[in-house]
N, C-alpha and C. Protein backbone atom coordinates (compact mmCIF):
# COMPACT_ATOMS: atom_id res chain seq x y z
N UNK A 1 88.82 67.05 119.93
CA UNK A 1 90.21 67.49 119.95
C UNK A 1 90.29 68.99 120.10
N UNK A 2 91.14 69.02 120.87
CA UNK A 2 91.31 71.06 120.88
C UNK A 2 92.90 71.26 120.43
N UNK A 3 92.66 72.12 119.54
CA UNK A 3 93.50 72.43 118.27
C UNK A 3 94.26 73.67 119.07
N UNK A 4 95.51 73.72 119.23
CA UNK A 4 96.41 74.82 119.25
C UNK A 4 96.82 75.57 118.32
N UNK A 5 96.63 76.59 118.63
CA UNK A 5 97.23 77.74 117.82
C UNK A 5 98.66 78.33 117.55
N UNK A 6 99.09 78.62 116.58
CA UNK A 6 100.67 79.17 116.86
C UNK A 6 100.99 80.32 115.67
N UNK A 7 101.64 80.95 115.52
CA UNK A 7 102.02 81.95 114.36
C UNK A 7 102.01 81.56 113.05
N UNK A 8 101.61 81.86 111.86
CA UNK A 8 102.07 81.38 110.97
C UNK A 8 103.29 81.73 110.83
N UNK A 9 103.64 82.88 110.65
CA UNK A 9 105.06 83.34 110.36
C UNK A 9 106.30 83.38 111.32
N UNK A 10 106.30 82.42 112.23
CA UNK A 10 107.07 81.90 113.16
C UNK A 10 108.43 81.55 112.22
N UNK A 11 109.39 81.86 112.63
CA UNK A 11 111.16 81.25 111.82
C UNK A 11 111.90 81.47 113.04
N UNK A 12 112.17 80.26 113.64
CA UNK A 12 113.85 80.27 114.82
C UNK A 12 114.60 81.35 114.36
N UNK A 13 115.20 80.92 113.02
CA UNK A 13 116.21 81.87 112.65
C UNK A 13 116.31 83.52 112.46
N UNK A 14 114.82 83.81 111.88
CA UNK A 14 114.74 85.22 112.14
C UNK A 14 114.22 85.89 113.79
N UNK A 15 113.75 85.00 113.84
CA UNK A 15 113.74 85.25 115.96
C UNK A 15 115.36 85.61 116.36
N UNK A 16 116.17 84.42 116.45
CA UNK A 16 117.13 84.63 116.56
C UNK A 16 118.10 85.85 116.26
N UNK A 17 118.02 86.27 114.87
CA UNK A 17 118.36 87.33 114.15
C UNK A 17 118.25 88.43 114.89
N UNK A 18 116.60 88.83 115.07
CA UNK A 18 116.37 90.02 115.55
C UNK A 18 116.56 89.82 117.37
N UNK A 19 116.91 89.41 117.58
CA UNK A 19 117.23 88.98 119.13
C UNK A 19 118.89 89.65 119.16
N UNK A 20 119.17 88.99 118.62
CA UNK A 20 120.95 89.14 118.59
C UNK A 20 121.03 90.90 117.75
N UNK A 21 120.22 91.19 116.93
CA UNK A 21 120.41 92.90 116.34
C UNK A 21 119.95 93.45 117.70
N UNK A 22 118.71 93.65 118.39
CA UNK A 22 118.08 94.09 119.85
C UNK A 22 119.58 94.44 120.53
N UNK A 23 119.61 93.23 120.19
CA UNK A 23 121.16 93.32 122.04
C UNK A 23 122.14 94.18 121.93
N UNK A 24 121.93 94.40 120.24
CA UNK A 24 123.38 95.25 119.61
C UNK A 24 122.96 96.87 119.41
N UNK A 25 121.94 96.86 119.02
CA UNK A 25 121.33 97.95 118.88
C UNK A 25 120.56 98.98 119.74
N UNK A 26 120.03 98.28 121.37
CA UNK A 26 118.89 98.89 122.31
C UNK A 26 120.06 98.20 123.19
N UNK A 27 120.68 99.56 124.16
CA UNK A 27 121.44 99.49 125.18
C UNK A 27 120.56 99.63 126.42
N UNK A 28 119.39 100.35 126.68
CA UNK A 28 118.45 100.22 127.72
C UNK A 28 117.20 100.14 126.89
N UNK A 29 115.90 99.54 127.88
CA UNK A 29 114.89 99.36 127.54
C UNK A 29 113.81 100.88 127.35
N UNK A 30 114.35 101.38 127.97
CA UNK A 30 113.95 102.91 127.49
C UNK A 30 114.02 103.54 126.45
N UNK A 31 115.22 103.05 125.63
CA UNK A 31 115.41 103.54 124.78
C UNK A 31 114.36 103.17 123.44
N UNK A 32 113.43 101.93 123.90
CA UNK A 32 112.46 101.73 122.93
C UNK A 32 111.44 102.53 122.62
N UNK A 33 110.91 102.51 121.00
CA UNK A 33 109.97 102.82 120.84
C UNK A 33 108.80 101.64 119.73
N UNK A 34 107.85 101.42 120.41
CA UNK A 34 107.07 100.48 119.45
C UNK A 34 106.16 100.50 118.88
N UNK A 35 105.82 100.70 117.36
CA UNK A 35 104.77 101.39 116.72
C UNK A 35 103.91 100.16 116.20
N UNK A 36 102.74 100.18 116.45
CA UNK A 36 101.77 99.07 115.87
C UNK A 36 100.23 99.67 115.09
N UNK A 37 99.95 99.15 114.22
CA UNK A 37 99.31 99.24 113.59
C UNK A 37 97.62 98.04 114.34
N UNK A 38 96.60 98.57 114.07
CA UNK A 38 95.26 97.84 114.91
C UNK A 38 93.72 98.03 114.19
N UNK A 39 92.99 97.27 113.70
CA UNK A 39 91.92 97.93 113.12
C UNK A 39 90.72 97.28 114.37
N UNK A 40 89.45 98.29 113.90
CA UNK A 40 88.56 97.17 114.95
C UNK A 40 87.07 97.98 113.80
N UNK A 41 86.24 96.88 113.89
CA UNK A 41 85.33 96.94 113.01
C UNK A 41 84.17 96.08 113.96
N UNK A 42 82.89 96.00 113.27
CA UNK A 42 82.00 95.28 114.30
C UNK A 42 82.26 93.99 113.97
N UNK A 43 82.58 93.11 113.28
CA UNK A 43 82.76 91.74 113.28
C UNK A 43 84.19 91.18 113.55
N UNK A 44 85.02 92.07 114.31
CA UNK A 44 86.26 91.58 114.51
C UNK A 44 86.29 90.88 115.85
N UNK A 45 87.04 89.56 116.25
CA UNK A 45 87.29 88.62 117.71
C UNK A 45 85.30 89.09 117.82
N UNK A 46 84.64 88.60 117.05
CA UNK A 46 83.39 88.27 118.06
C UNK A 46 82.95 86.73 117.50
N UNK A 47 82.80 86.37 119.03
CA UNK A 47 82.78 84.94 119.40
C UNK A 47 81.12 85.11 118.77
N UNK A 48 81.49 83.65 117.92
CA UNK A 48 79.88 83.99 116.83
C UNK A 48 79.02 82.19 117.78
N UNK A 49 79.87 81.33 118.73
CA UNK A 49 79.10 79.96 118.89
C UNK A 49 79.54 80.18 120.43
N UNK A 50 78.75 79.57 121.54
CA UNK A 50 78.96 78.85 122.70
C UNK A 50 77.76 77.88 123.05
N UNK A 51 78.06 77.76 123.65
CA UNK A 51 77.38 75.95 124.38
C UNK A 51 76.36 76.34 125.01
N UNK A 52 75.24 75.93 124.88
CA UNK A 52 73.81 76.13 125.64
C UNK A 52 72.84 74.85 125.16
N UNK A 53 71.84 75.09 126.12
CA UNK A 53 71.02 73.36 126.28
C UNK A 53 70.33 73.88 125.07
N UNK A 54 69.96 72.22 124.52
CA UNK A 54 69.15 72.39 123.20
C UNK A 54 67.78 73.00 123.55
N UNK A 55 67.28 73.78 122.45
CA UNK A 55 66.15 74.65 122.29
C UNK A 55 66.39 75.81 123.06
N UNK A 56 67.51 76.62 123.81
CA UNK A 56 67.36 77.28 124.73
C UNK A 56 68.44 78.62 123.76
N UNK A 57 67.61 79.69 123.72
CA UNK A 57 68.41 80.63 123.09
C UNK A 57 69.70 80.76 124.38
N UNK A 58 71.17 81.27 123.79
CA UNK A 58 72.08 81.63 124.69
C UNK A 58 72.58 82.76 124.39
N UNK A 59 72.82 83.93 125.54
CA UNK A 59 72.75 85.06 125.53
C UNK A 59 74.47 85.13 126.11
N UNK A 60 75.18 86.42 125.77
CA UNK A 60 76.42 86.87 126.26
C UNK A 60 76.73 87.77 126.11
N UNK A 61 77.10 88.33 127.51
CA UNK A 61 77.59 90.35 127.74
C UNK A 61 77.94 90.61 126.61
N UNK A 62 78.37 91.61 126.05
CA UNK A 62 78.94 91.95 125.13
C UNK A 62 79.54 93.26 125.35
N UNK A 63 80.96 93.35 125.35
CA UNK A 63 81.95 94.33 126.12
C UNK A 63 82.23 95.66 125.08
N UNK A 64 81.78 94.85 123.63
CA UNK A 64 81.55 96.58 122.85
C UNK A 64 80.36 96.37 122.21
N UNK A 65 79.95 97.08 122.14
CA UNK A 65 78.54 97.35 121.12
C UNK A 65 78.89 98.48 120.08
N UNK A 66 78.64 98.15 118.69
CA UNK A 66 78.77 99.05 117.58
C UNK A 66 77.63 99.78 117.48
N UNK A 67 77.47 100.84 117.27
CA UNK A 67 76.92 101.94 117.16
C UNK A 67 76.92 102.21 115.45
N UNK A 68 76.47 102.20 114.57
CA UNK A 68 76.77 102.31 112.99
C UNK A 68 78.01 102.14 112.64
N UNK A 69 78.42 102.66 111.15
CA UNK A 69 79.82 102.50 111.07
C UNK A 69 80.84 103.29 112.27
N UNK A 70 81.62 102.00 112.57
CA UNK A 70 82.45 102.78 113.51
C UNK A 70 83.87 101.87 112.76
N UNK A 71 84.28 101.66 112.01
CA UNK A 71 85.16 100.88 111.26
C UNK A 71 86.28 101.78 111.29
N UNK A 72 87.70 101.75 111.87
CA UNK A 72 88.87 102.35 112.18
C UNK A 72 89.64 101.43 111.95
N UNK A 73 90.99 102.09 112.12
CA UNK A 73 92.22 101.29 112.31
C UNK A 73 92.76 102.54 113.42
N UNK A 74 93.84 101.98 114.25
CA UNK A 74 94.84 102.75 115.13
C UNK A 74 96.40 102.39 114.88
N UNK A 75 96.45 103.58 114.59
CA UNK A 75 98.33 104.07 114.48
C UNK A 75 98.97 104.18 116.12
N UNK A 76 99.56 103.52 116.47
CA UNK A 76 99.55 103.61 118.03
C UNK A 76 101.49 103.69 118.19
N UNK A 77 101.89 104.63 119.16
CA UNK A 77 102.96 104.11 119.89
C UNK A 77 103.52 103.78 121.16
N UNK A 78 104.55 103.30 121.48
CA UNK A 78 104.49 103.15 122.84
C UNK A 78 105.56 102.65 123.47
N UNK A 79 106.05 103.12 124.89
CA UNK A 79 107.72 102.81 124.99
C UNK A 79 107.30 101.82 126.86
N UNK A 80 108.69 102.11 127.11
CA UNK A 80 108.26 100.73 128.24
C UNK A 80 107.25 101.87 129.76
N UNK A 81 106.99 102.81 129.48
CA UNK A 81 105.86 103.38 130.30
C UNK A 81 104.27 103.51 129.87
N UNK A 82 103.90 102.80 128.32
CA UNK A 82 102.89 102.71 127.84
C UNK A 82 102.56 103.28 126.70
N UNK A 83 101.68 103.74 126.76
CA UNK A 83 101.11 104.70 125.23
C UNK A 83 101.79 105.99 125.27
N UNK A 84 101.87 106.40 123.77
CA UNK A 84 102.20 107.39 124.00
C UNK A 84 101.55 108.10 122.96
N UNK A 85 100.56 109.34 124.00
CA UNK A 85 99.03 109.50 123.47
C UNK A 85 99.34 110.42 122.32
N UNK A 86 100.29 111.52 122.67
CA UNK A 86 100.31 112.36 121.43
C UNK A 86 100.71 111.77 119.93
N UNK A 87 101.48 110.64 119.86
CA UNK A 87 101.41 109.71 118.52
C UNK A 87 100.68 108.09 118.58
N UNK A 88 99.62 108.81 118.50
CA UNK A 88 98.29 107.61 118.54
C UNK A 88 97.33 108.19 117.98
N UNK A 89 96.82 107.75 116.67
CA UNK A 89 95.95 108.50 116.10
C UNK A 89 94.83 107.62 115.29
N UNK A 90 93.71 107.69 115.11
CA UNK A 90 92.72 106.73 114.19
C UNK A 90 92.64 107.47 113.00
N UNK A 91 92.23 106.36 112.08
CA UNK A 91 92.26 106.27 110.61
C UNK A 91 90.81 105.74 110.39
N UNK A 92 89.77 106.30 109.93
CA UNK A 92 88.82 106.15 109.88
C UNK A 92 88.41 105.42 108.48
N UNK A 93 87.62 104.33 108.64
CA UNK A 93 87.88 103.38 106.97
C UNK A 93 87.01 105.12 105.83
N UNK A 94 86.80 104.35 104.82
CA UNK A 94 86.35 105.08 103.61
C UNK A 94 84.82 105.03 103.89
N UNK A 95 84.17 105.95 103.75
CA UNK A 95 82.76 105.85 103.85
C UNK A 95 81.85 105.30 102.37
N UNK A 96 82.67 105.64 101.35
CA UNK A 96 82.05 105.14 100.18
C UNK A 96 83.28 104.89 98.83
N UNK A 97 83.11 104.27 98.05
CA UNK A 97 84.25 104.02 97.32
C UNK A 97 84.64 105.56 96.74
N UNK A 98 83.88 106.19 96.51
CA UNK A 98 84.09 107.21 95.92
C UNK A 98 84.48 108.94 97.38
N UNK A 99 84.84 108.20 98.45
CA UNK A 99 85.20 109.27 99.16
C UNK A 99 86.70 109.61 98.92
N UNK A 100 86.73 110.55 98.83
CA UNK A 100 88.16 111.65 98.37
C UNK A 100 88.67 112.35 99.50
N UNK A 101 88.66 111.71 100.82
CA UNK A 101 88.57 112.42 102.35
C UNK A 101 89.89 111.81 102.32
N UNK A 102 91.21 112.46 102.50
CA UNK A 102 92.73 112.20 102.80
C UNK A 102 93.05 111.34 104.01
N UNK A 103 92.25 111.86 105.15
CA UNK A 103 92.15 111.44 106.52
C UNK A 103 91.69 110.27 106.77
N UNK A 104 90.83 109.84 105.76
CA UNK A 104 90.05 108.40 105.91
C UNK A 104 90.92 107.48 104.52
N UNK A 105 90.34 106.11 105.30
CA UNK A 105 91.01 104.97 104.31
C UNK A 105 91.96 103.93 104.70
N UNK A 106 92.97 102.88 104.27
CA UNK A 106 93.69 102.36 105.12
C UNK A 106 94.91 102.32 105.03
N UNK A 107 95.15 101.48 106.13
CA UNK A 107 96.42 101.84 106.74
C UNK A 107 98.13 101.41 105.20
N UNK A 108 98.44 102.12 104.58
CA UNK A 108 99.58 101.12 104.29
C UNK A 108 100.56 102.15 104.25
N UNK A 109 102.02 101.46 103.40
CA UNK A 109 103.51 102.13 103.50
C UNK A 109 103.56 103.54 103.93
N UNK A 110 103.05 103.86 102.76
CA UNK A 110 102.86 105.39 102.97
C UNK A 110 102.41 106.14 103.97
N UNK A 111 101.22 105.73 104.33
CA UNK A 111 100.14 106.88 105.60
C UNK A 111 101.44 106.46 106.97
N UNK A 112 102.09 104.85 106.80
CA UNK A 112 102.84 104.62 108.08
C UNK A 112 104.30 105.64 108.56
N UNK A 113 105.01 105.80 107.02
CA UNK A 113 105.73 106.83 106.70
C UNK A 113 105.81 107.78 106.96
N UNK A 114 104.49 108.63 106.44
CA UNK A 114 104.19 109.99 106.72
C UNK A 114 103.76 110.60 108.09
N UNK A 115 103.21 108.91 109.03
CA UNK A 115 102.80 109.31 110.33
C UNK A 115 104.34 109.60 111.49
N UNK A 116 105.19 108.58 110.67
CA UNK A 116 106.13 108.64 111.43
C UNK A 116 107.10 109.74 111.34
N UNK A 117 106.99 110.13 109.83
CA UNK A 117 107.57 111.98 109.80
C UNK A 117 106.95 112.67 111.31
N UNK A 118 105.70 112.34 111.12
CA UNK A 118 105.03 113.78 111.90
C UNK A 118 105.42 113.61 113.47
């Protein structure tokens, strides 16, 4: 059986909601701006099984290769012409529990807040 996927947090009604605020609120599509939050670490979307003949090791490209810790998140924005590089910035995880580095650590309310002051 092959299992479909779908949102957990899928609701008609709040779809709806924010559909009908959009229409009321964003008079052109320009006028958007869309801020997303992204982490990438070495074990994130990597395909860990595929299909190969028995006894036969199976090998596959691999489109990033980690290099030591490279563990981030990205503060990103972006309107209907793409990124928009000068507010796009990485957040580098914590190197040890005990690092006191402002710049590093993760993403929540606050750092999203303060990025969006700046």
């Amino acid at each position: 059986k092959v299992a479909r996927a779908f949102s957990a947090q899928r609701n008609k009604d709040n779809r709806n909601d924010y559909k009908a605020a959009r229409k009321v609120a964003l008079k052109r599509a320009n006028m958007a701006c869309i801020i997303d939050e992204s982490a990438r670490h070495w074990n994130m979307a990597r395909r860990k099984r595929m299909w190969g003949r028995r006894g036969v090791q199976t090998y596959r490209r691999a489109r990033y290769i980690s290099h030591g810790n490279d563990r981030f998140a990205l503060l990103a924005a972006g309107d209907v012409n793409g990124f928009i590089k000068e507010a796009c910035g990485l957040v580098w995880h914590k190197t040890s529990a005990n690092d006191t580095d402002p710049t590093r650590g993760t993403i929540d309310g606050e750092r999203v807040e303060l990025w969006v002051e700046e």
